[in-house]
Protein backbone atom coordinates (compact mmCIF):
# COMPACT_ATOMS: atom_id res chain seq x y z
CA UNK A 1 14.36 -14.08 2.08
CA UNK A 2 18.03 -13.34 2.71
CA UNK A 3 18.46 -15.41 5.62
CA UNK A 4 19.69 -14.51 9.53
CA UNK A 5 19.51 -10.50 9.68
CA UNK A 6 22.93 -9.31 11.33
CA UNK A 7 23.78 -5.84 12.77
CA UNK A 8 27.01 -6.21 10.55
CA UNK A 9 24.27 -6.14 7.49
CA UNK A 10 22.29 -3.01 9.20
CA UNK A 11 25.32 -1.20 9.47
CA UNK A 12 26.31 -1.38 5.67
CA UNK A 13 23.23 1.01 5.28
CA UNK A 14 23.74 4.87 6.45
CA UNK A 15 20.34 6.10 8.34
CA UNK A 16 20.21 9.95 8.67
CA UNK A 17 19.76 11.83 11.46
CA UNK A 18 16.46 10.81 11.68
CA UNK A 19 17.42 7.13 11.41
CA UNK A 20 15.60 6.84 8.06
CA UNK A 21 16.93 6.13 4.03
CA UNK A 22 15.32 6.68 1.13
CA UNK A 23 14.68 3.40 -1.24
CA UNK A 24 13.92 3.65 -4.62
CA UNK A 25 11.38 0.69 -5.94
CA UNK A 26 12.25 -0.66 -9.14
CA UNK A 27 9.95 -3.53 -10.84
CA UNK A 28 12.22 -6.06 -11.15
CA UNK A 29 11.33 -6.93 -14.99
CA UNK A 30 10.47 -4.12 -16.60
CA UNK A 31 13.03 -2.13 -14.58
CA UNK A 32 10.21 0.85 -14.21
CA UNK A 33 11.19 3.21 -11.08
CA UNK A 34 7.64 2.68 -9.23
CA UNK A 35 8.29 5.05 -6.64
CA UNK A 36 10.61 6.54 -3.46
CA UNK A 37 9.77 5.77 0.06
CA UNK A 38 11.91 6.04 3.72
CA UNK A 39 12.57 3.09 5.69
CA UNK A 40 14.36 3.00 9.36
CA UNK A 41 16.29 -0.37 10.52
CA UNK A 42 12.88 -1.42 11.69
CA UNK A 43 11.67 -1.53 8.81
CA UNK A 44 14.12 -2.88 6.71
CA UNK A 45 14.51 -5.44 8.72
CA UNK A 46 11.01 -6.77 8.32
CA UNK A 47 11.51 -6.09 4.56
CA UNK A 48 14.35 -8.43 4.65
CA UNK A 49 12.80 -10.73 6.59
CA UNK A 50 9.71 -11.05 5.10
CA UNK A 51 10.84 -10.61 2.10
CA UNK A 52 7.69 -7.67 1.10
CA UNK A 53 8.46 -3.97 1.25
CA UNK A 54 7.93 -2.13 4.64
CA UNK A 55 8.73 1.37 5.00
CA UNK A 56 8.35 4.19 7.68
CA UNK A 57 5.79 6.97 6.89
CA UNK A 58 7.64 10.17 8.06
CA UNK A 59 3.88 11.76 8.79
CA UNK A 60 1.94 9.11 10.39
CA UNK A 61 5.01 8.31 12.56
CA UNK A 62 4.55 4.55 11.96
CA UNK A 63 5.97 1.57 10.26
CA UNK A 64 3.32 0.47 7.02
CA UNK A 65 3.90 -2.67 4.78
CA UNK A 66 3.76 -1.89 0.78
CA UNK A 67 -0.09 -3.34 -0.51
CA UNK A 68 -1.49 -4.15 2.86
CA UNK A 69 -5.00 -2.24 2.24
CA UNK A 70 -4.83 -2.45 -1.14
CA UNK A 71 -3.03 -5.98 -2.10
CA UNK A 72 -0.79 -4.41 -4.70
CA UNK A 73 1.92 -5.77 -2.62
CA UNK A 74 5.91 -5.74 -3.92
CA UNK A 75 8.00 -9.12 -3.21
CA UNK A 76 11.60 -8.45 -2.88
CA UNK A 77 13.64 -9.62 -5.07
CA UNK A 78 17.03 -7.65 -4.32
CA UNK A 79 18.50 -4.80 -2.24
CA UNK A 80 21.37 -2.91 -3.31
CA UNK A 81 22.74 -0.34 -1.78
CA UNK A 82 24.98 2.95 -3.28
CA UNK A 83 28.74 3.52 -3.06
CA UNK A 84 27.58 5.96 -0.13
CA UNK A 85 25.39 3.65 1.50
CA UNK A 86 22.72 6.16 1.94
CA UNK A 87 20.42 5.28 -0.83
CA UNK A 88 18.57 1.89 -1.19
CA UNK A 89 17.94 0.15 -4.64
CA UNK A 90 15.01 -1.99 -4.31
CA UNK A 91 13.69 -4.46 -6.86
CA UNK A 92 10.59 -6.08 -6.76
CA UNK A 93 7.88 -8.37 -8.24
CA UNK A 94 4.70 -5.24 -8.36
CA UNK A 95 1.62 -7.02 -8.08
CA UNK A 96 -1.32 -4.13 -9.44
CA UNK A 97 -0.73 -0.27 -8.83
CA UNK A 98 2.42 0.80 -7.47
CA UNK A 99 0.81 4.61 -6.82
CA UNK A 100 -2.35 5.34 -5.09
CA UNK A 101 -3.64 7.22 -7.78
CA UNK A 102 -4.14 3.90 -9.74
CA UNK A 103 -0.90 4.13 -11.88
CA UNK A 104 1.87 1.33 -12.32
CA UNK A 105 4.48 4.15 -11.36
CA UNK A 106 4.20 6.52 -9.10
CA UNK A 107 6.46 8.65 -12.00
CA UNK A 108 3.98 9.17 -14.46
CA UNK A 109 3.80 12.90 -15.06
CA UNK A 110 6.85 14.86 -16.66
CA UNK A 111 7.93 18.32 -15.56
CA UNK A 112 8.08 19.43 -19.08
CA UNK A 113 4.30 18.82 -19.87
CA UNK A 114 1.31 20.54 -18.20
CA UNK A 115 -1.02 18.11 -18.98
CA UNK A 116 -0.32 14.28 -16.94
CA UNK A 117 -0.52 11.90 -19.69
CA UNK A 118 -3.90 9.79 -19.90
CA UNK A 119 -2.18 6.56 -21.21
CA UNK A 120 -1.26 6.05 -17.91
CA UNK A 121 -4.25 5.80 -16.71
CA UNK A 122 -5.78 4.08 -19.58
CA UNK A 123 -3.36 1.60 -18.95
CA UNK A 124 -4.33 0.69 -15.70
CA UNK A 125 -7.96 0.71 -16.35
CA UNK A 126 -7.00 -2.13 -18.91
CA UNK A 127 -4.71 -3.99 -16.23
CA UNK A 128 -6.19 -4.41 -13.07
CA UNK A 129 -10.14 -4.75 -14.57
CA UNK A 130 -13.34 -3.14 -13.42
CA UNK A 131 -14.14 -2.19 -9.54
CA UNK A 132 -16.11 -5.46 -8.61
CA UNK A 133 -12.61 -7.29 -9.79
CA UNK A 134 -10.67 -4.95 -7.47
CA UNK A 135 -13.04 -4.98 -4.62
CA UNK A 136 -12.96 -9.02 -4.86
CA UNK A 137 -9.69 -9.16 -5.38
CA UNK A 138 -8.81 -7.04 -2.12
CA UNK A 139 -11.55 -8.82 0.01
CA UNK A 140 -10.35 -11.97 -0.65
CA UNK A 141 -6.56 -10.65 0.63
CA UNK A 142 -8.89 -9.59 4.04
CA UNK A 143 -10.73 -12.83 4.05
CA UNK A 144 -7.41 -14.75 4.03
CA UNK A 145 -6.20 -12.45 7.08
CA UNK A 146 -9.29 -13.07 8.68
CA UNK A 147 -8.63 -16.79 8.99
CA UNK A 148 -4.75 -16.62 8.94
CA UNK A 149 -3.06 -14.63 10.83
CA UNK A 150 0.09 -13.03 10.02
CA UNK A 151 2.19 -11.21 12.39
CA UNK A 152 2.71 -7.76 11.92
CA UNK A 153 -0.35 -7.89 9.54
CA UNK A 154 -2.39 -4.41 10.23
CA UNK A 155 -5.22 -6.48 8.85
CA UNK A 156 -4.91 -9.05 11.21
CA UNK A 157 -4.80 -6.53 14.44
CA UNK A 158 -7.90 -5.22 13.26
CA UNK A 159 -9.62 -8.30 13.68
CA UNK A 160 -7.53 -9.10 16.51
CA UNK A 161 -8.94 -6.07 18.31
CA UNK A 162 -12.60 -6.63 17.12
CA UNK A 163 -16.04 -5.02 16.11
CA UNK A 164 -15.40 -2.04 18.13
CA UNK A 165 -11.83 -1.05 16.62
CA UNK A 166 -13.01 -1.46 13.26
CA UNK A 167 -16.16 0.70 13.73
CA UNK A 168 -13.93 3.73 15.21
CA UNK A 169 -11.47 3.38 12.30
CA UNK A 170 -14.09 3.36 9.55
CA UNK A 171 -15.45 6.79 11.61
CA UNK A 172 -11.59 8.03 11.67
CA UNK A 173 -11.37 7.59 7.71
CA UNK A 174 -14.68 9.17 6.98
CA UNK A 175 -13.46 12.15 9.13
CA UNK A 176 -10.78 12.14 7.31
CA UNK A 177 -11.86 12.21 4.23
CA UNK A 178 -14.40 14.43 5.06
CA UNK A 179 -11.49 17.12 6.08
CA UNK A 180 -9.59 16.01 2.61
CA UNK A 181 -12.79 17.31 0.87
CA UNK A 182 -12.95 20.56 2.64
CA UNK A 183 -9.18 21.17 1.48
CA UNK A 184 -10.42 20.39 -2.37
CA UNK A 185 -7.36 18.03 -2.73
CA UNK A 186 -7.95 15.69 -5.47
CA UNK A 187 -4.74 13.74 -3.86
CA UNK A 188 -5.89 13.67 -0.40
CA UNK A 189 -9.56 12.59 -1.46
CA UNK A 190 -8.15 9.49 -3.02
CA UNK A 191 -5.72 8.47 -0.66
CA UNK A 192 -8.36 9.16 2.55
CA UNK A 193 -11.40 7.59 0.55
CA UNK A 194 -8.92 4.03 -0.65
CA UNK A 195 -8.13 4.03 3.50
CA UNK A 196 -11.85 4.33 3.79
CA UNK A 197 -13.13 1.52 1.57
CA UNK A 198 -10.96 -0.61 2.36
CA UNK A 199 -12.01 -0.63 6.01
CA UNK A 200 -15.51 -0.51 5.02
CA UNK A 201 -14.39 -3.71 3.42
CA UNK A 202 -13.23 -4.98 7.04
CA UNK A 203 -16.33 -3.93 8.27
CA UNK A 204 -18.07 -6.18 5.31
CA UNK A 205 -15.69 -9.21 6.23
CA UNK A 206 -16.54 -9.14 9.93
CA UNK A 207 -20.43 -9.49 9.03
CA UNK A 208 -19.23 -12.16 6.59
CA UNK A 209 -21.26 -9.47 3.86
CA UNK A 210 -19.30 -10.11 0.61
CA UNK A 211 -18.79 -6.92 -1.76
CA UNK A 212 -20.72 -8.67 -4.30
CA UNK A 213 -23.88 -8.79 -1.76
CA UNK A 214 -23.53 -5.00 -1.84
CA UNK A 215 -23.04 -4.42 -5.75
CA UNK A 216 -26.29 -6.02 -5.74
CA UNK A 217 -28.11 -3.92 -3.37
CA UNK A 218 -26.69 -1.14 -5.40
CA UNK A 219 -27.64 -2.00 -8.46
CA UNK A 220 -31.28 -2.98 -7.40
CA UNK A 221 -31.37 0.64 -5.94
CA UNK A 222 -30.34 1.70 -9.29
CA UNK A 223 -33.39 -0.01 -10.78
């Protein structure tokens, strides 16, 4: 993306004490803030060299790449940072939902209103189509993993690793969202349940079942 990665390039950007920054993602044409993430050299560095967002999640303790369960990936198309050097300015090309919740932003309630606002989410609805598009759409992302593999692809290690792996993470995710259901947090549910189907959608890929095999054994249960 922005060719040879030097430490004189690294050391332009001030890491905390915890060696992480905050970036803020901006969507590169309609300049929408889409949300606020960490990243740690590691990171960054694979954001700069791949040119697709990677960040550091301060509570899983682990490096994750922007859209990797969920496609909505964001290509880079510039990194500034401030006169401080503490705070990155990232803009990107969004591709679907920027927030987990299904929004283009992350920022899509206001402090001054009670109520979030349901254009948001009507909006979406209207983008990114129904949930056989979606589940398609993100299949076909695994399929391509599947039968290219891309370093430092999560997707790819899964496969890499085999039946076994994916069974115990699709157990791990139902756990968890089991647990996220007992704490009756709407936010929680989402997030655990996306992590969920989406390796339930591994699982389908590594029987070489497609999703639309199991819409139809849905809706013939339905009828």
């Amino acid at each position: 993306m922005m060719g040879k990665i030097t430490g004189d390039l690294l050391n332009k950007v001030k890491f905390d004490g915890q060696g992480l920054v905050p970036a803020i993602i901006q969507d590169a044409e309609t300049k929408t803030v889409l949300m606020l993430a960490y990243m740690n050299q590691e990171s960054l560095t694979k954001t700069l060299q791949s040119g697709f967002t990677w960040f550091y999640s301060r509570s899983r303790k682990c490096l994750w790449q922007k859209g990797e369960s969920s496609g909505h990936v964001q290509q880079v198309e510039s990194i500034h940072y401030d006169c401080d050097g503490d705070t990155l300015l990232v803009t990107v090309k969004q591709t679907g939902a920027a927030c987990h919740e299904g929004t283009f932003s992350c920022f899509s309630r206001r402090l001054d209103e009670e109520v979030v606002q349901d254009a948001a989410i009507v909006e979406s609805t209207e983008v990114y189509g129904q949930v056989a598009t979606i589940l398609n759409d993100l299949y076909e992302v695994i399929q391509d993993r599947k039968h290219n593999r891309q370093e430092g692809s999560y997707t790819c290690y899964l496969f890499d690793k085999g039946q076994d792996k994916i069974l115990k993470k699709v157990g791990e995710e139902s756990a968890e969202t089991i647990i996220a259901s007992k704490n009756n947090s709407k936010e929680e549910i989402l997030y655990e349940m996306s992590d969920l189907w989406y390796h339930c959608l591994v699982l389908l890929s590594y029987h070489n079942i497609t999703p639309t095999e199991l819409l139809a054994e849905l809706y013939g249960r339905r009828k």
